[in-house]
PDB file of N, CA and C in Angstrom:
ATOM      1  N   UNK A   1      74.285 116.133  76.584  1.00  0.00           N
ATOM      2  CA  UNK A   1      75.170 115.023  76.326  1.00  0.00           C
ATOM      3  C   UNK A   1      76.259 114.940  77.402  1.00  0.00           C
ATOM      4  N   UNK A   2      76.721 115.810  77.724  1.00  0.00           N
ATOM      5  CA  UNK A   2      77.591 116.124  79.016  1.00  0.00           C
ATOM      6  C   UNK A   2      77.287 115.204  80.589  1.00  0.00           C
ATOM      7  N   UNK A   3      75.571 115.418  80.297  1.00  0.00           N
ATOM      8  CA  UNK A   3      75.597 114.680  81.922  1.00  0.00           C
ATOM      9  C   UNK A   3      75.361 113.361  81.910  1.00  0.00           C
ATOM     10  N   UNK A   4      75.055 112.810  80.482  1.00  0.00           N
ATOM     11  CA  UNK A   4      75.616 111.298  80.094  1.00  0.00           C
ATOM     12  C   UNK A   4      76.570 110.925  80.308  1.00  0.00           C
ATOM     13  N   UNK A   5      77.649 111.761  79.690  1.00  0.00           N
ATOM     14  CA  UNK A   5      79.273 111.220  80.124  1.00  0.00           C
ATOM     15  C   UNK A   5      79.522 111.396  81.912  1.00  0.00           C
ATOM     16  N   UNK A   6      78.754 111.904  82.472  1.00  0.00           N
ATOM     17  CA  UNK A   6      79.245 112.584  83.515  1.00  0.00           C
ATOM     18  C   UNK A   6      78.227 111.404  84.457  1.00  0.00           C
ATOM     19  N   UNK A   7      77.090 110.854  84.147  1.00  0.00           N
ATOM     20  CA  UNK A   7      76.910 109.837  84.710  1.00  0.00           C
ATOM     21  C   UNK A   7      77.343 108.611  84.416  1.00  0.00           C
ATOM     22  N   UNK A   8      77.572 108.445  83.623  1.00  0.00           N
ATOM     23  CA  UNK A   8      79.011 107.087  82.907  1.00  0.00           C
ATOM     24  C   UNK A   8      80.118 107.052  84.337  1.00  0.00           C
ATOM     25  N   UNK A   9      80.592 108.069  84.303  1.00  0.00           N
ATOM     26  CA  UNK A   9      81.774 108.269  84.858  1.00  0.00           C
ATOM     27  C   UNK A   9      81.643 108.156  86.504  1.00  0.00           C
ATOM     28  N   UNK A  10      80.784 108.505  86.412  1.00  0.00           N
ATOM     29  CA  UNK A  10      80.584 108.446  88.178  1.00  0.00           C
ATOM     30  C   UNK A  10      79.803 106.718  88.485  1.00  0.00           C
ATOM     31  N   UNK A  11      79.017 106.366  88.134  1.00  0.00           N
ATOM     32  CA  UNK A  11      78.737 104.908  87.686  1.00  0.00           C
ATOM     33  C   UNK A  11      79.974 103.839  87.785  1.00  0.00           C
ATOM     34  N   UNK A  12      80.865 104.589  87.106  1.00  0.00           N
ATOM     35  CA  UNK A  12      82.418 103.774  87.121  1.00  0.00           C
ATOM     36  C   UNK A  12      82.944 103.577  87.905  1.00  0.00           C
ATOM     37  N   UNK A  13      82.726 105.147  88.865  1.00  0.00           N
ATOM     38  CA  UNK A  13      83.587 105.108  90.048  1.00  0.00           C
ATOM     39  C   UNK A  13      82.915 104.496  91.313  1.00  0.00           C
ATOM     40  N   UNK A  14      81.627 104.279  91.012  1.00  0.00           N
ATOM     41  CA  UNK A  14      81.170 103.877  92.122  1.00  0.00           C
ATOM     42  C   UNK A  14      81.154 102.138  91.623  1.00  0.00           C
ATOM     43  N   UNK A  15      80.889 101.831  90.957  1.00  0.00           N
ATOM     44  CA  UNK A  15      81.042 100.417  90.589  1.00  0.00           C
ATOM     45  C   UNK A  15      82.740  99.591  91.001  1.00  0.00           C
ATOM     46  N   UNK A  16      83.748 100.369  90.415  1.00  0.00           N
ATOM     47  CA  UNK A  16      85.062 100.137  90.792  1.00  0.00           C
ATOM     48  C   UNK A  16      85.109 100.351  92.717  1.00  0.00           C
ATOM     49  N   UNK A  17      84.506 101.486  93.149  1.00  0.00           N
ATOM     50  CA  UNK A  17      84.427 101.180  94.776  1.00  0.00           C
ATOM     51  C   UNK A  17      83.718  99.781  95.365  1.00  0.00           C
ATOM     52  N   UNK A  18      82.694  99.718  94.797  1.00  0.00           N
ATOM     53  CA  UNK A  18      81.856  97.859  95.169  1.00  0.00           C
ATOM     54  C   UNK A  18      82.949  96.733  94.779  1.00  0.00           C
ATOM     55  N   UNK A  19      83.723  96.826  93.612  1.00  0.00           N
ATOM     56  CA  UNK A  19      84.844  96.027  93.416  1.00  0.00           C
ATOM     57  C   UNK A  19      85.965  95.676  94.338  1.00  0.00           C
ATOM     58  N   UNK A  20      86.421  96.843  94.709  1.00  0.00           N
ATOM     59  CA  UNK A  20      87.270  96.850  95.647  1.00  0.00           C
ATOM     60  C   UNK A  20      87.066  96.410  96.901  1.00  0.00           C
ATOM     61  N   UNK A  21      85.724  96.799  97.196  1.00  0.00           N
ATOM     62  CA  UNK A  21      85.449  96.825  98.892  1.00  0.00           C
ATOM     63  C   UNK A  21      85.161  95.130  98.815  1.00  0.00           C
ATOM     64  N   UNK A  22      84.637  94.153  97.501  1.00  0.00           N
ATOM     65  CA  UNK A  22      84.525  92.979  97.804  1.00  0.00           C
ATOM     66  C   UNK A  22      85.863  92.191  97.441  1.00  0.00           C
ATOM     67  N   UNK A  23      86.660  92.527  96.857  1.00  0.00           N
ATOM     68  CA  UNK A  23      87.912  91.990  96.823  1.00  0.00           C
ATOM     69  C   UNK A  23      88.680  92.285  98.087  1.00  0.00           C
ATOM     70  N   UNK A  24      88.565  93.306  98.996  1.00  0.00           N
ATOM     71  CA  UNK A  24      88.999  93.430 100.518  1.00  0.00           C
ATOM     72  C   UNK A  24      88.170  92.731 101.445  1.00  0.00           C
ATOM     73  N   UNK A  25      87.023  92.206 101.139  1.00  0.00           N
ATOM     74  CA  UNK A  25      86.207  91.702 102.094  1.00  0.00           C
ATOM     75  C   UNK A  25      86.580  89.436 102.093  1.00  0.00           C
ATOM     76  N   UNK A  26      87.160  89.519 100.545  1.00  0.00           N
ATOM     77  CA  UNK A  26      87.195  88.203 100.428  1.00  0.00           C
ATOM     78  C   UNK A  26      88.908  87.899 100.990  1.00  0.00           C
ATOM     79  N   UNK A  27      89.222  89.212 101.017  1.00  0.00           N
ATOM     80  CA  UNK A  27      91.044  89.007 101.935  1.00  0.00           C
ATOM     81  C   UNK A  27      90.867  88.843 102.731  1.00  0.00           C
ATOM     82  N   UNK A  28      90.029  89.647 103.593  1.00  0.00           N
ATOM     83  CA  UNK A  28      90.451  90.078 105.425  1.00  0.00           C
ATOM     84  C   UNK A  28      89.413  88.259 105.263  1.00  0.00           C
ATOM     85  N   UNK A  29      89.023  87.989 104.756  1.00  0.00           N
ATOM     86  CA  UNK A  29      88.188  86.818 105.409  1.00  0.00           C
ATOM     87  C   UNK A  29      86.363  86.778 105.796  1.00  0.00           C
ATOM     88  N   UNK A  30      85.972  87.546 105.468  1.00  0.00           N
ATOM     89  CA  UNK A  30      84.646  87.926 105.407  1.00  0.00           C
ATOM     90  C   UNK A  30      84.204  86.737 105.322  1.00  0.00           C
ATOM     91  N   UNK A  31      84.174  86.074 104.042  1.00  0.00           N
ATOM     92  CA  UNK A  31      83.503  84.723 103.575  1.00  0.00           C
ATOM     93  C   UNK A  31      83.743  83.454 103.987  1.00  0.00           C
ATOM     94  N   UNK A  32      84.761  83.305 105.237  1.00  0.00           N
ATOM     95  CA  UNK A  32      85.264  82.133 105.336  1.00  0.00           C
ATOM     96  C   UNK A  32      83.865  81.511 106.053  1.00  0.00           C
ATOM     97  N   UNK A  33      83.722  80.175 106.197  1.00  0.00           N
ATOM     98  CA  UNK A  33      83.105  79.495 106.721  1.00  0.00           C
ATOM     99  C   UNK A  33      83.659  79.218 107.994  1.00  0.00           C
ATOM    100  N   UNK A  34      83.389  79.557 108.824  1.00  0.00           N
ATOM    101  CA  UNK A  34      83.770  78.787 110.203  1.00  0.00           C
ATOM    102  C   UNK A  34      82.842  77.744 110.960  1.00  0.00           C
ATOM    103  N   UNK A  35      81.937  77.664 110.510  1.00  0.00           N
ATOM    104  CA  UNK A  35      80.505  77.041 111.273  1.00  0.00           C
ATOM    105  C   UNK A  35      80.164  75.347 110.848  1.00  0.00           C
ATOM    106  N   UNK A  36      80.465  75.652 109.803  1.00  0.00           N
ATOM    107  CA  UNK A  36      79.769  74.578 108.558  1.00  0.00           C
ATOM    108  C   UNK A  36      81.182  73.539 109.026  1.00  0.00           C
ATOM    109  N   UNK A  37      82.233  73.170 108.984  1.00  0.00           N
ATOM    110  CA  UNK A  37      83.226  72.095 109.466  1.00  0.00           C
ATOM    111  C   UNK A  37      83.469  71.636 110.766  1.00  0.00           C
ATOM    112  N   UNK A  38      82.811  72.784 112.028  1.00  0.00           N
ATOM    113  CA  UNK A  38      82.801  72.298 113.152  1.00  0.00           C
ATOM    114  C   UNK A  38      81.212  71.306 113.310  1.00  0.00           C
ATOM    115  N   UNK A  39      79.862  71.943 112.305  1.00  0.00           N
ATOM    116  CA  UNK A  39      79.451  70.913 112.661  1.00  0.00           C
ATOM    117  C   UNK A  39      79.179  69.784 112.087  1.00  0.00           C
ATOM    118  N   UNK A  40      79.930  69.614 111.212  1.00  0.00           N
ATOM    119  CA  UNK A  40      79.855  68.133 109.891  1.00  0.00           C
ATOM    120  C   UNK A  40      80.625  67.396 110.781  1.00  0.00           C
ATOM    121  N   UNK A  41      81.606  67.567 111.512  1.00  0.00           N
ATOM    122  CA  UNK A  41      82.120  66.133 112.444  1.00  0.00           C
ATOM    123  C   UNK A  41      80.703  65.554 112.838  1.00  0.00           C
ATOM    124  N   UNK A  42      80.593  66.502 113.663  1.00  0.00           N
ATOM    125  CA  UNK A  42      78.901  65.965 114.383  1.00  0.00           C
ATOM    126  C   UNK A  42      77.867  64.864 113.737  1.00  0.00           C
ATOM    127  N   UNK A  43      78.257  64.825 111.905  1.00  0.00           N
ATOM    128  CA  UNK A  43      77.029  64.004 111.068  1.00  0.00           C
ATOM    129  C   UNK A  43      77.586  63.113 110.890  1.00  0.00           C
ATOM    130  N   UNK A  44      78.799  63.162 110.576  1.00  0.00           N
ATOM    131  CA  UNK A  44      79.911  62.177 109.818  1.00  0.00           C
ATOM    132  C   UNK A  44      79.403  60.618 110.255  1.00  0.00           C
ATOM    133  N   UNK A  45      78.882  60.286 111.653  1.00  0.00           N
ATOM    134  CA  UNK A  45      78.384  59.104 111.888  1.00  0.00           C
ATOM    135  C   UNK A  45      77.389  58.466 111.041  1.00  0.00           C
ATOM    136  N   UNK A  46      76.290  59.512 111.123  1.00  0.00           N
ATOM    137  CA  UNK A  46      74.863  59.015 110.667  1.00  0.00           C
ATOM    138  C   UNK A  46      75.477  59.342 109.311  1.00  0.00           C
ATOM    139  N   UNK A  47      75.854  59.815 108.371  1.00  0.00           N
ATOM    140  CA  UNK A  47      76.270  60.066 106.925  1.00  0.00           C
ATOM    141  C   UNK A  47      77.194  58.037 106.725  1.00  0.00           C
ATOM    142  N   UNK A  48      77.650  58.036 107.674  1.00  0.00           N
ATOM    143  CA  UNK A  48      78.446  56.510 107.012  1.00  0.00           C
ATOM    144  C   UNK A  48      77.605  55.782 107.425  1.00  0.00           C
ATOM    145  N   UNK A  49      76.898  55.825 108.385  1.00  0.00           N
ATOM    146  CA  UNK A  49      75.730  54.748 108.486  1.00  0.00           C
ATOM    147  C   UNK A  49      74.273  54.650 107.183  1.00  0.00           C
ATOM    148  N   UNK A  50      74.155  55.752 106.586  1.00  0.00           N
ATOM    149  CA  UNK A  50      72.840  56.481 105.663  1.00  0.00           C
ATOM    150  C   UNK A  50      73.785  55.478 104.400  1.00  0.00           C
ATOM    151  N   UNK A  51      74.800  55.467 103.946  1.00  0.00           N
ATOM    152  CA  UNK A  51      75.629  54.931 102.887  1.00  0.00           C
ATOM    153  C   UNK A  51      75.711  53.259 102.899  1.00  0.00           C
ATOM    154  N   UNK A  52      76.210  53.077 104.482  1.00  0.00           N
ATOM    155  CA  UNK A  52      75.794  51.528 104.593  1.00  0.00           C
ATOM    156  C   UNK A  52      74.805  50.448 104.695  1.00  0.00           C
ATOM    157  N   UNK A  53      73.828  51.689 104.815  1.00  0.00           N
ATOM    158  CA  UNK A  53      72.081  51.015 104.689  1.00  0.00           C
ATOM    159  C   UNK A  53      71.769  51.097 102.995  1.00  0.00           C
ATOM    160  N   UNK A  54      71.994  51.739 102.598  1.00  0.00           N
ATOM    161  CA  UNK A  54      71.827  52.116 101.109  1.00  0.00           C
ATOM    162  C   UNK A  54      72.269  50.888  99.927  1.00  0.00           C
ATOM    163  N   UNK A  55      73.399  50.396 100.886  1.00  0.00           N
ATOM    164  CA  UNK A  55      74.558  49.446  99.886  1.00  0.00           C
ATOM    165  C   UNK A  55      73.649  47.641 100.087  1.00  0.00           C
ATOM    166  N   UNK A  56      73.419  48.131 101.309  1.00  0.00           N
ATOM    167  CA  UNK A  56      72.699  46.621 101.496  1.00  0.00           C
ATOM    168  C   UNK A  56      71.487  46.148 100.769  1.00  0.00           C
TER     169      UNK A  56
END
């Protein structure tokens, strides 16, 4: 019964380390998008043109 509790516990601690390391990863900026807004200028034409063919 001992190495039940004793894998509980270590389970915890390693689960609370994955917690942490992704709550530091979503600070420093890991997840930001940088890619995806430089190239949507690029569509923005054909996207208002795709809308104005649509309406007609």
């Amino acid at each position: 019964m001992k190495i039940i509790f004793g894998l509980i516990a270590i389970s915890f601690v390693i689960a609370i380390g994955f917690l942490i390391s992704f709550f530091w990863a979503v600070k420093s900026g890991q997840y930001d998008d940088d890619y995806t807004p430089s190239v949507r200028m690029l569509f923005d034409d054909e996207l208002i043109n795709n809308k104005n063919n649509k309406t007609e």
